[in-house]
C-alpha atoms as a PDB file:
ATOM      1  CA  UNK A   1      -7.790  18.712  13.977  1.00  0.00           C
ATOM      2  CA  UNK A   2      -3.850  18.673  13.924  1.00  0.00           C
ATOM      3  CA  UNK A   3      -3.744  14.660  14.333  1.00  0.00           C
ATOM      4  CA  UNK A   4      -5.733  14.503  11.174  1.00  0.00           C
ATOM      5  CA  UNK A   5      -3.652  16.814  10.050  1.00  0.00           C
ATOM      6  CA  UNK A   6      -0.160  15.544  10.308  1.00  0.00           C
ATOM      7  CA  UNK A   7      -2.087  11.655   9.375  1.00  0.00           C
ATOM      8  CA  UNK A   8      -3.013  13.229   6.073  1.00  0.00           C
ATOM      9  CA  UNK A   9       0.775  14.624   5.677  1.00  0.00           C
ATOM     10  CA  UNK A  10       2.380  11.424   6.513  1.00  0.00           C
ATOM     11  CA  UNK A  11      -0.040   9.531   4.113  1.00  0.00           C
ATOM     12  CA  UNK A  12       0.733  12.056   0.986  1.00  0.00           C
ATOM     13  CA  UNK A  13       4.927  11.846   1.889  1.00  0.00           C
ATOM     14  CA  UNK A  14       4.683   8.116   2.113  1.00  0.00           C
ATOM     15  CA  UNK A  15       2.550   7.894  -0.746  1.00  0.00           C
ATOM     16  CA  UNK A  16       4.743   9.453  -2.885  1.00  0.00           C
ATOM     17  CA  UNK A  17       7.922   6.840  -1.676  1.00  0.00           C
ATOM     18  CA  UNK A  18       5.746   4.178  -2.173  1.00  0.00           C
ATOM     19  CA  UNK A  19       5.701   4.118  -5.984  1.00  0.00           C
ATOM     20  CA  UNK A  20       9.688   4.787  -6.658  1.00  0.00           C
ATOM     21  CA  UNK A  21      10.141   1.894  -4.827  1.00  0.00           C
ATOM     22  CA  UNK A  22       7.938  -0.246  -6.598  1.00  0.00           C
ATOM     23  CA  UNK A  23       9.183   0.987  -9.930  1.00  0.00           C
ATOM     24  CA  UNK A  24      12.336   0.600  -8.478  1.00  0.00           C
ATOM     25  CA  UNK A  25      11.634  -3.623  -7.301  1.00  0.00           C
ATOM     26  CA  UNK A  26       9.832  -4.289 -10.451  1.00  0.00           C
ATOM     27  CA  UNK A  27      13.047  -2.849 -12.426  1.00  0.00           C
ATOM     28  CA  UNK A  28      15.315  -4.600 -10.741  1.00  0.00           C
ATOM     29  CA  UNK A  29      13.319  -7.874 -11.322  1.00  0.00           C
ATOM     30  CA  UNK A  30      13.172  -6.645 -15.342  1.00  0.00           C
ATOM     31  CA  UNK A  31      17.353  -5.854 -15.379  1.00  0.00           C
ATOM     32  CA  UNK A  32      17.904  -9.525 -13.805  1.00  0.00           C
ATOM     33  CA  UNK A  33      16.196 -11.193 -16.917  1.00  0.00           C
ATOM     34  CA  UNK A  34      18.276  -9.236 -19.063  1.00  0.00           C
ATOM     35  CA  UNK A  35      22.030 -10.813 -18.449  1.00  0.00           C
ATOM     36  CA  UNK A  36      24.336 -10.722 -20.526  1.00  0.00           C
ATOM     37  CA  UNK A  37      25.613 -14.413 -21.620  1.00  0.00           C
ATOM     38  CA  UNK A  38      29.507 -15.771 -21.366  1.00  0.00           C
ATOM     39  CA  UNK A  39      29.580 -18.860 -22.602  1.00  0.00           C
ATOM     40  CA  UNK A  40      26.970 -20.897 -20.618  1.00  0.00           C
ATOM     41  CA  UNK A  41      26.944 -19.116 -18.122  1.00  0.00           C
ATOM     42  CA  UNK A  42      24.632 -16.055 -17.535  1.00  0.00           C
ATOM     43  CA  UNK A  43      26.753 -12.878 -15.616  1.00  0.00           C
ATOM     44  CA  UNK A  44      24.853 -10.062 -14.019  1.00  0.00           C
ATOM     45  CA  UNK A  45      26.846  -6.573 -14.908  1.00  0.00           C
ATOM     46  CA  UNK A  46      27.539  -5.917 -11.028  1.00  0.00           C
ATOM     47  CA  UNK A  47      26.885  -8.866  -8.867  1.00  0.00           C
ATOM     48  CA  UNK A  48      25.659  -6.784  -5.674  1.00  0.00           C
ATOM     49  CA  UNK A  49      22.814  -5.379  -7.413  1.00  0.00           C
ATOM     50  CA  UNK A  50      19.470  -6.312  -7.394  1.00  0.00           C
ATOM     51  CA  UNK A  51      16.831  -7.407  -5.152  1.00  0.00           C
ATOM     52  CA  UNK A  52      17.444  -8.701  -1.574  1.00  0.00           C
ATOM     53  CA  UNK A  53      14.737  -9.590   1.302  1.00  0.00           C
ATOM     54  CA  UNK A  54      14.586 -10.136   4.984  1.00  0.00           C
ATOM     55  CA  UNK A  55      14.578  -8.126   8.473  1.00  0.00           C
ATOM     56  CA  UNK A  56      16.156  -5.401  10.464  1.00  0.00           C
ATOM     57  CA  UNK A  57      16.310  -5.537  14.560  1.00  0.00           C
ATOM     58  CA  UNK A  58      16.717  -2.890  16.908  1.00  0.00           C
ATOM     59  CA  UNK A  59      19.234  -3.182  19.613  1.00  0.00           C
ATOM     60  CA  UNK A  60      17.852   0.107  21.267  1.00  0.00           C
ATOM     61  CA  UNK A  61      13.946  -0.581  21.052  1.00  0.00           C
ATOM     62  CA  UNK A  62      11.450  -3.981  21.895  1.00  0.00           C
ATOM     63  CA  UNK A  63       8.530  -5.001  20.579  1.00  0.00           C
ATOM     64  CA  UNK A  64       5.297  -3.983  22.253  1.00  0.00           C
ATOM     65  CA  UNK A  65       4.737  -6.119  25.106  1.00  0.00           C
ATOM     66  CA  UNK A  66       6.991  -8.051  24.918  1.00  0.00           C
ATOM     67  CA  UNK A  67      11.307  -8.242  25.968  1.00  0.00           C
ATOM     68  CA  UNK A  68      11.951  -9.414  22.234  1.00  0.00           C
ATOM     69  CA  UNK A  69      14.272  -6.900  19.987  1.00  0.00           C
ATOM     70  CA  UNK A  70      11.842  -4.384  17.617  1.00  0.00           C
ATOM     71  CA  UNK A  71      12.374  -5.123  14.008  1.00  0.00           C
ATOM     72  CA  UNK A  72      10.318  -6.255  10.919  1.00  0.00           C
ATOM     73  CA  UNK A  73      10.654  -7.066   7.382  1.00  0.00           C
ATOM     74  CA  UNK A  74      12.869  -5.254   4.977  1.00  0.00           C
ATOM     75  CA  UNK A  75      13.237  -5.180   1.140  1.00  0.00           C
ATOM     76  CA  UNK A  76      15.974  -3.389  -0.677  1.00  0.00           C
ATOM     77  CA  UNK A  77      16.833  -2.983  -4.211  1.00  0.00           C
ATOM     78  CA  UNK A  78      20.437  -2.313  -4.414  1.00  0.00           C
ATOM     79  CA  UNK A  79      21.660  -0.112  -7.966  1.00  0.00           C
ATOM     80  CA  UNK A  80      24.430   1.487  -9.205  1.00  0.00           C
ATOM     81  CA  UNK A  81      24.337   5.644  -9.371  1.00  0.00           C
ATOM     82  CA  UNK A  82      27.432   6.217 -10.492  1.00  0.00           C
ATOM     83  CA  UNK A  83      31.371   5.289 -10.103  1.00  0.00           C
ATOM     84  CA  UNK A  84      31.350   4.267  -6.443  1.00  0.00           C
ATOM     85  CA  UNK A  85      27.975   5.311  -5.406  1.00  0.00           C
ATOM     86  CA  UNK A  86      25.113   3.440  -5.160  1.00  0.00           C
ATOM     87  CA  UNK A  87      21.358   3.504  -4.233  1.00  0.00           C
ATOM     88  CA  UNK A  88      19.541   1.729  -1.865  1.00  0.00           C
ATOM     89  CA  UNK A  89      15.330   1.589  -2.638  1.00  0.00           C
ATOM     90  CA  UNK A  90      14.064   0.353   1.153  1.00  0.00           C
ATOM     91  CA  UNK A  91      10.763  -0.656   2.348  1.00  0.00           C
ATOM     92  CA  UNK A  92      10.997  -1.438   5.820  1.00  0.00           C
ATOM     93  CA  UNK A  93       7.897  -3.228   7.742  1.00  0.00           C
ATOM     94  CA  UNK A  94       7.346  -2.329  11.448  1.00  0.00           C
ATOM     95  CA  UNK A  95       3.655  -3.872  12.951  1.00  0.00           C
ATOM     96  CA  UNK A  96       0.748  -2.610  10.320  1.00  0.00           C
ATOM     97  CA  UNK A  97       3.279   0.629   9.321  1.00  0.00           C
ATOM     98  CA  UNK A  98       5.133   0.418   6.461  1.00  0.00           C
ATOM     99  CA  UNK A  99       8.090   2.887   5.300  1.00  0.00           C
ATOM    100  CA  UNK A 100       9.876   3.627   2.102  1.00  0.00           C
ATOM    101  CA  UNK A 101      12.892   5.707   1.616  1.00  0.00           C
ATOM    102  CA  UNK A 102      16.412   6.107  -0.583  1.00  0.00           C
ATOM    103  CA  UNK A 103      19.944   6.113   0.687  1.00  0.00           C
ATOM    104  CA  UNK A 104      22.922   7.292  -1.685  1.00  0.00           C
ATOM    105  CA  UNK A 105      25.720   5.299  -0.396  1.00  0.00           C
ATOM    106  CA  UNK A 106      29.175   4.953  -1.071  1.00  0.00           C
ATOM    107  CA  UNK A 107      30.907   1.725  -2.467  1.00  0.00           C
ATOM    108  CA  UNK A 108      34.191   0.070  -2.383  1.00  0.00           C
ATOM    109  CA  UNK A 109      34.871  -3.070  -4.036  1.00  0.00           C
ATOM    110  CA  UNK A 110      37.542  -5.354  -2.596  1.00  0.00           C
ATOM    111  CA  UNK A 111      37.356  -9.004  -4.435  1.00  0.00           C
ATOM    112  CA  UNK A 112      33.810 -10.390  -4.123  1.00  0.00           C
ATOM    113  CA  UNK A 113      33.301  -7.890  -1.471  1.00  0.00           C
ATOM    114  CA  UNK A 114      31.279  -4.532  -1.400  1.00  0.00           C
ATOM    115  CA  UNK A 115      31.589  -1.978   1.596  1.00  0.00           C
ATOM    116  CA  UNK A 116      28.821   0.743   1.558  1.00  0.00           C
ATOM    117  CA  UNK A 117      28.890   3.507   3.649  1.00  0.00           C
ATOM    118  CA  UNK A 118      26.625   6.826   3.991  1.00  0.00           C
ATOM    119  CA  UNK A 119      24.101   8.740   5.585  1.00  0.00           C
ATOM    120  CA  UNK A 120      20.933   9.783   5.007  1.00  0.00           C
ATOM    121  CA  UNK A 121      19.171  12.704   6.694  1.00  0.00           C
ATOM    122  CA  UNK A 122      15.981  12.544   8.404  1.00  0.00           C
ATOM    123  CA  UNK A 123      14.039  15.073  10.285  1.00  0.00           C
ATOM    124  CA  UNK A 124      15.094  15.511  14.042  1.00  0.00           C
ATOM    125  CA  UNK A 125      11.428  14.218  15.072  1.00  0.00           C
ATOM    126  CA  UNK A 126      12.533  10.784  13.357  1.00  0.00           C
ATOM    127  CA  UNK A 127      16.329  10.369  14.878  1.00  0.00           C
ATOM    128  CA  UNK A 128      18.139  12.790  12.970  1.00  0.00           C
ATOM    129  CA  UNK A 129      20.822  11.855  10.571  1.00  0.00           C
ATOM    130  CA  UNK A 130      20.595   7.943   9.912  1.00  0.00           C
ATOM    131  CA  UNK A 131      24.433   6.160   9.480  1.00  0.00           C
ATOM    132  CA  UNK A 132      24.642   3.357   7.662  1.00  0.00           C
ATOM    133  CA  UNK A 133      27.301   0.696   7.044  1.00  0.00           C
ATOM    134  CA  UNK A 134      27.258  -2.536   5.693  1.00  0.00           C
ATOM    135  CA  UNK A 135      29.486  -5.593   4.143  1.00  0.00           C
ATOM    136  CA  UNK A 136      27.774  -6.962   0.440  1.00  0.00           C
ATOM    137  CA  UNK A 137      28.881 -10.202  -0.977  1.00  0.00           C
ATOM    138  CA  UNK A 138      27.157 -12.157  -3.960  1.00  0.00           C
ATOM    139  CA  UNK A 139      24.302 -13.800  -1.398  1.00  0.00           C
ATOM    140  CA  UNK A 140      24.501 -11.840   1.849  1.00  0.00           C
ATOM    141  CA  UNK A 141      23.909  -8.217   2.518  1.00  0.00           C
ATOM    142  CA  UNK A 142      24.775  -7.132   6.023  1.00  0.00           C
ATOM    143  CA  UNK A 143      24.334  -3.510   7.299  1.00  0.00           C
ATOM    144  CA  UNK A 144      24.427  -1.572  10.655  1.00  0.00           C
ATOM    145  CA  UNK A 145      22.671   1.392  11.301  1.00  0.00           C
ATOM    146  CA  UNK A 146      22.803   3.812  13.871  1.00  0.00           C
ATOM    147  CA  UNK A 147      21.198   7.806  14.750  1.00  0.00           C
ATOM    148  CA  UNK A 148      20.331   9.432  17.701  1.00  0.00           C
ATOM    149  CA  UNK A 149      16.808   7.023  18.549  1.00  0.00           C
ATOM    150  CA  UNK A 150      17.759   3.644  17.293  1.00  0.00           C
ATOM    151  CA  UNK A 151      20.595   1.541  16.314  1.00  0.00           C
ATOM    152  CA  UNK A 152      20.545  -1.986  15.296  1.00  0.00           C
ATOM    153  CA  UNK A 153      21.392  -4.672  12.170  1.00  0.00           C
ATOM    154  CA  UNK A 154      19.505  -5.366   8.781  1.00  0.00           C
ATOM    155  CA  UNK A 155      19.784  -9.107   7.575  1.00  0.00           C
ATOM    156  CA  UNK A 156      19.317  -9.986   3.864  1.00  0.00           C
ATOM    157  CA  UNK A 157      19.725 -12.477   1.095  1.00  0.00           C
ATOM    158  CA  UNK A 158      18.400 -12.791  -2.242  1.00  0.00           C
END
């Protein structure tokens, strides 16, 4: 009975992630189209925002049967909260599992360069707090994570 249990609890709390992030991937497909034009040239309001695809890998954990790092495929909408802060929409792909979540993080611009830094806080059954740092530039998004389970690198472009 308490498998089913916590099965039906996971389902309902990822359920409920699942649609912010699409609203949030199908906005920031919506916001692209709408550019503002200098010119010829079509400028995006904040050049690190957006949509950006591809995988995280474990440095702590492998892949079931085999010696190869875990990881999977990773989408992320990147948005601007507020002076300095952003937020990061994240659907992460491990096996048949999928995950959604939000991270507040904050920004510093230097040149064509974005720093983000933050944490996010996740039950002690899933790591504890999560840390995450990462380098943003026009095409590449690069971030490190680390908590008490798992530590490792997510890998993106647009």
């Amino acid at each position: 009975m308490m498998p089913r249990l916590l099965l039906a609890a996971l389902a309902l709390a990822f359920s409920a992630c699942t649609s912010t992030f699409d609203k949030a991937w199908t906005g920031a497909d919506a916001a692209r189209a709408r550019v503002t034009v200098k010119g010829r040239k079509a400028v995006a309001s904040d050049s690190f925002e957006g949509r950006w695809a591809g995988r995280w890998t474990s440095e702590t954990h492998h892949a079931p049967f085999s010696k190869k790092p875990a990881g999977g495929n990773l989408l992320l909408v990147l948005a601007k909260h507020a002076p300095g802060k952003y937020r990061a929409d994240i659907r992460a792909h491990w096996l048949a599992f999928r995950s959604d979540y939000q991270v507040v993080l904050d920004g510093r611009e230097s040149g064509r360069t974005l720093h983000l830094r933050g944490v996010q806080n996740a039950s002690r059954i899933f790591g504890g707090p999560y840390r995450y740092d990462a380098i943003v530039t026009r095409d590449r998004f690069t971030m490190r994570y680390d908590s008490r389970y798992d530590r490792g690198e997510v890998s993106l472009t647009r």
